[in-house]
Protein backbone atom coordinates (compact mmCIF):
# COMPACT_ATOMS: atom_id res chain seq x y z
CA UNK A 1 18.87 -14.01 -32.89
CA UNK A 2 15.91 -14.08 -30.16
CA UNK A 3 12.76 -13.62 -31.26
CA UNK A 4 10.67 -10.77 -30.38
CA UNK A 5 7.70 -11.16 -27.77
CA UNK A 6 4.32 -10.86 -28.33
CA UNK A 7 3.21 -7.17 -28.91
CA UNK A 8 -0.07 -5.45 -27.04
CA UNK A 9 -2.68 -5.18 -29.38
CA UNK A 10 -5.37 -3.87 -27.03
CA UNK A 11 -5.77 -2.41 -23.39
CA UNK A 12 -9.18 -1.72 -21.80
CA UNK A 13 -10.03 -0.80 -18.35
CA UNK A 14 -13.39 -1.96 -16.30
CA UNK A 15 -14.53 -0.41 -13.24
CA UNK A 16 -16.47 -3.39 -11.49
CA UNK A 17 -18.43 -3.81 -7.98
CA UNK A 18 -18.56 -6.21 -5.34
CA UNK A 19 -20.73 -7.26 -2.34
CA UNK A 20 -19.65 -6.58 1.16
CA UNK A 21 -20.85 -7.27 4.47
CA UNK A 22 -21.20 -4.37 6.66
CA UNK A 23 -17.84 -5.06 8.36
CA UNK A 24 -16.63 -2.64 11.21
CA UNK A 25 -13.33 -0.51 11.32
CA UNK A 26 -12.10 2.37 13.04
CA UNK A 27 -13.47 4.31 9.73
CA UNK A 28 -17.01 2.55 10.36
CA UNK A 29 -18.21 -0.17 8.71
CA UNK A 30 -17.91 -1.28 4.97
CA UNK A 31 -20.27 -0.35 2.18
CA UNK A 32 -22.73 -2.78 0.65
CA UNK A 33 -20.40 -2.99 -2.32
CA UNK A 34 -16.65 -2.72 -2.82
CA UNK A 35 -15.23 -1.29 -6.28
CA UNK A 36 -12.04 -2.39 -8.13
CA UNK A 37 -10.71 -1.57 -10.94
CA UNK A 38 -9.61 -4.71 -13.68
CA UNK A 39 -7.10 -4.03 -16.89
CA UNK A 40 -7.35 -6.42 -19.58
CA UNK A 41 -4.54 -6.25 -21.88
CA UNK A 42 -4.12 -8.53 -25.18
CA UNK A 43 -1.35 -9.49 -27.40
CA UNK A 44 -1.04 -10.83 -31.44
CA UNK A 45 -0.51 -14.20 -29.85
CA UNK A 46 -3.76 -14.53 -28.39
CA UNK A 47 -3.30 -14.05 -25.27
CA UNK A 48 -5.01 -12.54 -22.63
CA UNK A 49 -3.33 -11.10 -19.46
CA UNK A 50 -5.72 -9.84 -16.18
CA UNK A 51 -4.51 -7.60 -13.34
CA UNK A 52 -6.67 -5.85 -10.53
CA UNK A 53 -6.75 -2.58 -8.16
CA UNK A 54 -8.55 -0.39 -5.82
CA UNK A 55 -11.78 0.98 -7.50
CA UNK A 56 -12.43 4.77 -7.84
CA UNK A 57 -12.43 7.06 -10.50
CA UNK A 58 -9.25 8.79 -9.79
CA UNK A 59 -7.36 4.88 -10.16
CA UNK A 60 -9.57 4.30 -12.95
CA UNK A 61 -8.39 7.84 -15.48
CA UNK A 62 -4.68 7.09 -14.53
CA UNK A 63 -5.15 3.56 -15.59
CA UNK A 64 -6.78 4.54 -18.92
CA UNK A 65 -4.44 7.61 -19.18
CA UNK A 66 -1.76 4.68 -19.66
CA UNK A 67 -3.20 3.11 -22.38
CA UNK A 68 -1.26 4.79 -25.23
CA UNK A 69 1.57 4.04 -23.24
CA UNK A 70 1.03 0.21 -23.23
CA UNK A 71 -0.78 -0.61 -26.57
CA UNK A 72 1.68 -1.05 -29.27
CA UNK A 73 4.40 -2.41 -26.90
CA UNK A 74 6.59 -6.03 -26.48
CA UNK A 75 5.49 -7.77 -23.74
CA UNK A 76 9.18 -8.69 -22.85
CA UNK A 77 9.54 -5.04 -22.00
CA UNK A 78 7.61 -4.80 -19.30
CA UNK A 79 9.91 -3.23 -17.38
CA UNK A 80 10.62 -0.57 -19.50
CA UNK A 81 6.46 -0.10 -20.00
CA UNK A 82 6.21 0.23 -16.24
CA UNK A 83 9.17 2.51 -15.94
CA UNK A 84 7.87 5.20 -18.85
CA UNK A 85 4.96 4.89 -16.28
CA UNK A 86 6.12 5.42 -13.21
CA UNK A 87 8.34 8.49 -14.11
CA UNK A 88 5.85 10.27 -15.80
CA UNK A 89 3.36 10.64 -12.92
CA UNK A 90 2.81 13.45 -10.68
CA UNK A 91 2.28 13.84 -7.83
CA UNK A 92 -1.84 14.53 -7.33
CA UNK A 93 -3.62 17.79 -6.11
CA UNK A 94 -4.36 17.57 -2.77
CA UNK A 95 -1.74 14.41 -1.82
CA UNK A 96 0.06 16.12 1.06
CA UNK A 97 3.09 12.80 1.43
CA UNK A 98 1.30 12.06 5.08
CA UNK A 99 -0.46 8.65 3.67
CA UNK A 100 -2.41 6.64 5.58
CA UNK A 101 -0.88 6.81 8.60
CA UNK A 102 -4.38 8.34 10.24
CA UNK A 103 -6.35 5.81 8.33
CA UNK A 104 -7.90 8.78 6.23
CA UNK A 105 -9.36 6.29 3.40
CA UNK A 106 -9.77 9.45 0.78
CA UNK A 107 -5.67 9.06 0.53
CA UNK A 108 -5.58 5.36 -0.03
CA UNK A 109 -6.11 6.45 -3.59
CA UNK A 110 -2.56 8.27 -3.55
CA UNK A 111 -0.73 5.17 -2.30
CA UNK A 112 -2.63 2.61 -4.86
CA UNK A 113 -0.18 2.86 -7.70
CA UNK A 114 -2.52 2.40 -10.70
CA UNK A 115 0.28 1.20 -13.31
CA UNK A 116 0.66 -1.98 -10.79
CA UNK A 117 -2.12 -3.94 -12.42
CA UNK A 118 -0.73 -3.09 -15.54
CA UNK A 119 2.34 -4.58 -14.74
CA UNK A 120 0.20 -8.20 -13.35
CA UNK A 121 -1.58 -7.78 -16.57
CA UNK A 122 1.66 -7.99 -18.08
CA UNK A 123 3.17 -10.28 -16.49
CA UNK A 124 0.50 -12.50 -17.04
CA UNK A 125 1.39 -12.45 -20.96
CA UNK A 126 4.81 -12.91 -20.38
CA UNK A 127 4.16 -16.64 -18.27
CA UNK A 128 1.83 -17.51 -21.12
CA UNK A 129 4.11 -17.08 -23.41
CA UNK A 130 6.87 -18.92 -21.51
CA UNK A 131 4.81 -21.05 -20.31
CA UNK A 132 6.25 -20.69 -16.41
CA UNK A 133 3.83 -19.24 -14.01
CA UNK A 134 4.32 -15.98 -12.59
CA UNK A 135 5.83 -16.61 -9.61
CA UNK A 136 9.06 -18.01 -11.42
CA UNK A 137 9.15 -14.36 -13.81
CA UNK A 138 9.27 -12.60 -9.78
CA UNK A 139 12.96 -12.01 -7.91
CA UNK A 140 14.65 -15.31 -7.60
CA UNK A 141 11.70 -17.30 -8.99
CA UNK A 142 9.60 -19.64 -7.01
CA UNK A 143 10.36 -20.42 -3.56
CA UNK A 144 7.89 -22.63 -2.23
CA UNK A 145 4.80 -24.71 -3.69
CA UNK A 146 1.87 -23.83 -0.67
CA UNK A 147 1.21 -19.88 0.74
CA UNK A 148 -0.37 -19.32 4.18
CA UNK A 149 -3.03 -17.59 4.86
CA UNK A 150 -4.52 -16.14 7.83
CA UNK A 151 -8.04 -15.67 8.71
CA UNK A 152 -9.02 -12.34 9.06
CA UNK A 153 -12.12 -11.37 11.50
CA UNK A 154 -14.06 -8.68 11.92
CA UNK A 155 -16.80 -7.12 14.27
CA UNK A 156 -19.87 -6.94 11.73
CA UNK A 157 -22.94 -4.94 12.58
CA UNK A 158 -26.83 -5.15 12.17
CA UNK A 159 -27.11 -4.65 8.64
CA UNK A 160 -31.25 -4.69 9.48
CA UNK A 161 -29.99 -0.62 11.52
CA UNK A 162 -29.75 0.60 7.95
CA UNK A 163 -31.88 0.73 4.49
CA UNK A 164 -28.35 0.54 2.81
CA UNK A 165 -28.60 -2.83 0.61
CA UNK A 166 -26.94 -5.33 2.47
CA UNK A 167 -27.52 -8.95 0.52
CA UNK A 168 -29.39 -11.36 2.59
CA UNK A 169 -27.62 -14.97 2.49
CA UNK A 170 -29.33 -16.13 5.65
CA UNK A 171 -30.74 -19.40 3.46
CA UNK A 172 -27.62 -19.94 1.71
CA UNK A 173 -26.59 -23.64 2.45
CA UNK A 174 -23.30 -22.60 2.86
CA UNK A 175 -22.31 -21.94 7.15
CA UNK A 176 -20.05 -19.34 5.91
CA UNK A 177 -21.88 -17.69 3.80
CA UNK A 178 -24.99 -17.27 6.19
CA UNK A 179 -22.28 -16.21 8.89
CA UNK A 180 -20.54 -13.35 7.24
CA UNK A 181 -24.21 -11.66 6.39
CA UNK A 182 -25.00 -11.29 9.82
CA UNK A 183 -24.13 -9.39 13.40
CA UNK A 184 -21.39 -10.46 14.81
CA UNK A 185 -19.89 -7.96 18.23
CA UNK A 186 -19.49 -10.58 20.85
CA UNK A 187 -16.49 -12.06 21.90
CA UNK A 188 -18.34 -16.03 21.91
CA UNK A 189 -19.75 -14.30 18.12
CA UNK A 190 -15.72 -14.06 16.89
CA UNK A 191 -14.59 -16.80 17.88
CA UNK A 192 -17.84 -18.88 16.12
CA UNK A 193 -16.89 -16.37 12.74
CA UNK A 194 -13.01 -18.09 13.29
CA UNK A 195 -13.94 -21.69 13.93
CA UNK A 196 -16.49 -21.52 10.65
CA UNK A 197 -13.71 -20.20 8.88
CA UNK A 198 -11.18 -22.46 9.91
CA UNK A 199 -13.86 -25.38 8.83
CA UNK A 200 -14.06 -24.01 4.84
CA UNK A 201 -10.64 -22.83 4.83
CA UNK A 202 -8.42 -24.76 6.86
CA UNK A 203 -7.07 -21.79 8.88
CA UNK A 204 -4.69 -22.09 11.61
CA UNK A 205 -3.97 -18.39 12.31
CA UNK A 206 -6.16 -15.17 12.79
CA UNK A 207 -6.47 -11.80 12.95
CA UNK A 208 -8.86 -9.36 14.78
CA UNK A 209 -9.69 -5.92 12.73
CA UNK A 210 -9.53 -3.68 16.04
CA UNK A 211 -10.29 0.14 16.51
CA UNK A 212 -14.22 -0.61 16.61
CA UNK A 213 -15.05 -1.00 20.53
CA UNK A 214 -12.90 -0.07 23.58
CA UNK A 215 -9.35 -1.37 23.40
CA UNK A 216 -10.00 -3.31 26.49
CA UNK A 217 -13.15 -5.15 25.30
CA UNK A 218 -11.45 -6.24 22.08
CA UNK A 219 -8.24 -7.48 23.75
CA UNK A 220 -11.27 -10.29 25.58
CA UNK A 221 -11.63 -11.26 22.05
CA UNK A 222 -8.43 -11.29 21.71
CA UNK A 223 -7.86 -13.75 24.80
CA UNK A 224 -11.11 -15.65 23.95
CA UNK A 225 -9.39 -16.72 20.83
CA UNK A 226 -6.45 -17.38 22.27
CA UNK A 227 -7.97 -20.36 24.72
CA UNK A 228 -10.14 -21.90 22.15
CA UNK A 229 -6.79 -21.58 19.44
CA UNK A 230 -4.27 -22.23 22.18
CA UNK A 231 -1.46 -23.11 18.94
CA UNK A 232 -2.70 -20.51 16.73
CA UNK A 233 -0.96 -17.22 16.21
CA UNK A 234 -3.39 -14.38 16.91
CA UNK A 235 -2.73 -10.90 16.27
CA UNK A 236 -4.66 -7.77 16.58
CA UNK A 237 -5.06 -4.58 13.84
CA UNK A 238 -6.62 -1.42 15.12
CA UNK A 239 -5.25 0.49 12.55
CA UNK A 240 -3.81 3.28 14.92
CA UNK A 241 -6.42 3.34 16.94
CA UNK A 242 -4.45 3.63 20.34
CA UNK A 243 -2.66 6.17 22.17
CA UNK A 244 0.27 5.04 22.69
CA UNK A 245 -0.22 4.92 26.62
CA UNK A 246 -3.64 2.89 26.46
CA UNK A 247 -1.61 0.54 23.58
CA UNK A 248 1.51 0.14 25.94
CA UNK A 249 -1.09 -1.06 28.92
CA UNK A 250 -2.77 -2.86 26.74
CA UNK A 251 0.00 -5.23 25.28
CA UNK A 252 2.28 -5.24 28.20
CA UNK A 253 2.48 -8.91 29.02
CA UNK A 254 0.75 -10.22 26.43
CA UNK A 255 3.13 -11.60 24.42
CA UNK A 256 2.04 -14.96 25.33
CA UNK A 257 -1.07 -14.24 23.58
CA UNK A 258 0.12 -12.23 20.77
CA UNK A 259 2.02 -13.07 17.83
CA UNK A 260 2.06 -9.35 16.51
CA UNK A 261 -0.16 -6.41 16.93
CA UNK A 262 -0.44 -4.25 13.48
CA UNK A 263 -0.19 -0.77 13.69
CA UNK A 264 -1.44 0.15 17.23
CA UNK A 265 -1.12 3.86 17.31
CA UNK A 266 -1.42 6.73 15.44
CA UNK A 267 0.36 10.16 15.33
CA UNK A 268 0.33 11.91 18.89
CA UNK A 269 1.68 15.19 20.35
CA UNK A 270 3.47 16.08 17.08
CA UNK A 271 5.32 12.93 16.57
CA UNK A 272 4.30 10.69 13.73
CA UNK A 273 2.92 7.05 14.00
CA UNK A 274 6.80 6.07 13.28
CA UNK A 275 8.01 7.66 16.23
CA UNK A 276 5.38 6.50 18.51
CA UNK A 277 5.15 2.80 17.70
CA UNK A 278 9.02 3.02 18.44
CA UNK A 279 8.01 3.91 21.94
CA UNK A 280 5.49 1.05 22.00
CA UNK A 281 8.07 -1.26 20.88
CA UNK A 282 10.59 -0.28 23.49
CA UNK A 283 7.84 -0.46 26.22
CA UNK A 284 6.23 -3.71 25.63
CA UNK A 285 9.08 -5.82 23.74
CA UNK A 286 5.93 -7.14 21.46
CA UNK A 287 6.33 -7.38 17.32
CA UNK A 288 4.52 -5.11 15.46
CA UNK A 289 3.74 -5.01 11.92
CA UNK A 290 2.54 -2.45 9.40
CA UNK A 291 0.38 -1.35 6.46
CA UNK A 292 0.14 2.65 7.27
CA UNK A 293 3.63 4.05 8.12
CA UNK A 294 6.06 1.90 6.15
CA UNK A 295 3.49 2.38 2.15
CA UNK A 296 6.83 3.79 0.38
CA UNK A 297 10.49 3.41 -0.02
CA UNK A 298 11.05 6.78 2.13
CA UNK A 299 8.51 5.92 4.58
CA UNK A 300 10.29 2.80 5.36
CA UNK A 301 13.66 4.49 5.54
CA UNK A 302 12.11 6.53 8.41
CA UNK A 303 10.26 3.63 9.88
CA UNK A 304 13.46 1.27 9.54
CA UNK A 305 15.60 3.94 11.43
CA UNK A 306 13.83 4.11 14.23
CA UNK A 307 13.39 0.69 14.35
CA UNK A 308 9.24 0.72 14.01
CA UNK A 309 8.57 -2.18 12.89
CA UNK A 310 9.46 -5.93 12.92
CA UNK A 311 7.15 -6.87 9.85
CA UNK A 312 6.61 -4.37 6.83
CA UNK A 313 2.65 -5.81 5.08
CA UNK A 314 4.17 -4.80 1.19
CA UNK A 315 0.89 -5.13 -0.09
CA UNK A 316 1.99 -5.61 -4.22
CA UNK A 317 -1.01 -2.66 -4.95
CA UNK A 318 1.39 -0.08 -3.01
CA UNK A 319 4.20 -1.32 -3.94
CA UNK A 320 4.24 -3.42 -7.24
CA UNK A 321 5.36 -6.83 -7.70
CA UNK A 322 8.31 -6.31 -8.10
CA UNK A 323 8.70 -4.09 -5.51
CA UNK A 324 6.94 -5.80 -2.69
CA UNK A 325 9.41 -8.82 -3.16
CA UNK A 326 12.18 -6.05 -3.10
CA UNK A 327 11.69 -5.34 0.36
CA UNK A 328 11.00 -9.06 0.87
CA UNK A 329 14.38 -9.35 0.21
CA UNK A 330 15.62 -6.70 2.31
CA UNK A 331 13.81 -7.50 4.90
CA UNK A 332 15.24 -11.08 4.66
CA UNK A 333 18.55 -9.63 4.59
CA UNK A 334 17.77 -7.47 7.94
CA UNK A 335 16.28 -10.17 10.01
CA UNK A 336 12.86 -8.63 9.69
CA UNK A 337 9.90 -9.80 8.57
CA UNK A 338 8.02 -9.78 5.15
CA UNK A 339 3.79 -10.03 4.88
CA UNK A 340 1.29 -8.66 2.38
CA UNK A 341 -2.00 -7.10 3.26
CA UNK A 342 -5.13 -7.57 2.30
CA UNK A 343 -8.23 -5.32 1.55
CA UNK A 344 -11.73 -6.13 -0.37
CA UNK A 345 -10.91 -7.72 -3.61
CA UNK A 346 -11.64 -9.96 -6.38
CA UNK A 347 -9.63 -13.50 -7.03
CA UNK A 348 -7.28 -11.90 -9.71
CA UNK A 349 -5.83 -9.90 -6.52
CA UNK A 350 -5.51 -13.27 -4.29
CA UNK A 351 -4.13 -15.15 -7.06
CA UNK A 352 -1.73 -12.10 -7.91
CA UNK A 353 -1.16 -12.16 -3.75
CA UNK A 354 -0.31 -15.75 -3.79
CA UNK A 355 2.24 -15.49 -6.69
CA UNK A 356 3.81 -12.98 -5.19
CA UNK A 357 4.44 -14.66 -1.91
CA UNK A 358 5.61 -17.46 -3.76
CA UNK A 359 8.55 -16.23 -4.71
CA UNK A 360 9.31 -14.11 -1.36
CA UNK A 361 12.69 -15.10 -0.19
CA UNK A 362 12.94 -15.95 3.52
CA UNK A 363 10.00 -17.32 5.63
CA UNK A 364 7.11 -14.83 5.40
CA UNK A 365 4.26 -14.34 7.68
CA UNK A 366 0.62 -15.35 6.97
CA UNK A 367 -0.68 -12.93 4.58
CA UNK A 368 -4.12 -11.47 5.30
CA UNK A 369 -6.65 -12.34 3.16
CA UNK A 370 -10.79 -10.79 3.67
């Protein structure tokens, strides 16, 4: 006879805040702080299990709606915890299905599924009590020892415009950490924020956060980090940003230079973002990837059809774990291309990020990481 797993003896939820740097985006620029959201679950082994999510209140009452739900349960059933979950929710007032495909960040919140730290909480438990790490309780288990990450840079502006309270690290005796404070718009400026990073981190391939300045000024950054990384992949996100016939005169031609570009338009003359970045595929013959049209299993049928996208970002927070390495492995399957992306977060998110692409069948791309 087995013997039962450890049961939850205690759930709680914690609404925490972070510092930011006042990072640019077609939405404008980032706050002084970031929020998240961080379940801590225990079991009658003594154990304790972490997972992380977006902040807000909205993620923060579903996540504490699910306590009864969770308390009181096996950790071996995990799946059946997340499940009772899942099919119990609703859909929300005032979530109209269109997602983020506009990059309207009051809907993130209705693509975050909540219940997705609970199940990294859980899973947590369950390697403890195996004594594997998580990465072997995912898919097919582990399937390599080292995840790469990209670089991801951003225009940042004069924090000094605004009384909002930007931290100072200007004295910090850390290069990055004085960089990342300060303004950064020029292309020499970007490709300084990319070689300091590649000096801490060790990274080989980056990522410009577009949709800030004219599409033309930001594809010289683009090219200015192509000379000075001639063997680095570089890759543009402008987050939709682009009609489709400024993105198609844009890109044409430089596939040389990029690797991918990441959602490049938006919805246009009544066709959705899937439809267009079809047409920008066909026109310019240049990968593209996505976070915004391709967040759910029906968006991706659509998105898959008319052949969209070459690289689906399944970040694990829109998806689940378990999900995100689902379409990893469909993906794999297709000849496509599997990547996770990244937003402001804490280390229990990288760490959950890294497990994650362990165990991602198939040879993924660099997953974004702020």
């Amino acid at each position: 006879m087995l013997n039962n797993t450890p049961v939850i003896t205690d759930m709680n939820v914690i609404p925490v805040a972070g510092y930011d740097s006042m990072e640019m985006t077609l939405s404008g620029a980032h706050a002084p702080y970031f929020t998240r959201n961080i379940v801590i679950l225990k079991d009658n082994s003594g154990h304790t299990g972490i997972g992380e999510i977006h902040g807000g209140e909205y993620t923060c009452e579903c996540l504490t709606s699910y306590i009864p739900l969770v308390v009181g349960q096996e950790v071996g059933k995990y799946r059946s915890i997340l499940g009772t979950i899942h099919r119990g929710g609703r859909k929300a007032p005032g979530d109209d299905g269109e997602g983020i495909q506009t990059l309207d960040i009051s809907k993130l919140k209705f693509v975050v599924q909540a219940e997705w730290a609970i199940e990294c909480a859980l899973l947590d438990l369950l390697g403890q009590h195996l004594g594997v790490p998580v990465c072997e309780l995912l898919a097919e288990g582990k399937q390599r020892s080292q995840v790469e990450v990209l670089g991801y840079l951003f225009y940042v502006s004069d924090k000094g415009k605004t009384d909002l309270p930007y931290i100072d690290e200007s004295h910090s005796s850390d290069s990055w950490f004085r960089m990342r404070r300060r303004e950064m718009t020029s292309h020499e400026q970007i490709v300084e924020q990319a070689c300091c990073l590649q000096e801490k981190y060790g990274f080989r391939n980056f990522k410009l956060k577009g949709g800030v300045f004219s599409g033309e000024y930001e594809m010289e950054t683009i090219r200015a980090l192509k000379k000075h990384f001639p063997n680095g992949r570089i890759n543009i996100d402008p987050n939709g940003a682009w009609g489709l016939t400024e993105a198609i005169g844009l890109c044409r031609g430089m596939g040389h230079i990029l690797s991918y570009v990441e959602d490049p338009c938006g919805p246009e003359a009544g066709f959705s973002s899937r439809e267009i970045m079809a047409e920008f595929k066909n026109a310019t013959h240049i990968p593209v990837a996505t976070n915004m049209i391709a967040t759910n299993w029906r968006q991706f049928y659509h998105a898959a059809a008319l052949k969209s996208v070459d690289i689906v970002l399944a970040d694990p927070h829109f998806w689940g774990l378990e999900g995100s390495l689902r379409m990893a492995a469909l993906l794999n399957d297709w000849g496509l291309t599997w990547g996770s992306h990244s937003n402001n977060h804490f280390d229990i998110t990288l760490t959950t990020f890294a497990h994650v692409a362990a165990a991602a069948p198939g040879s993924p791309t660099a997953l974004d990481t702020h």
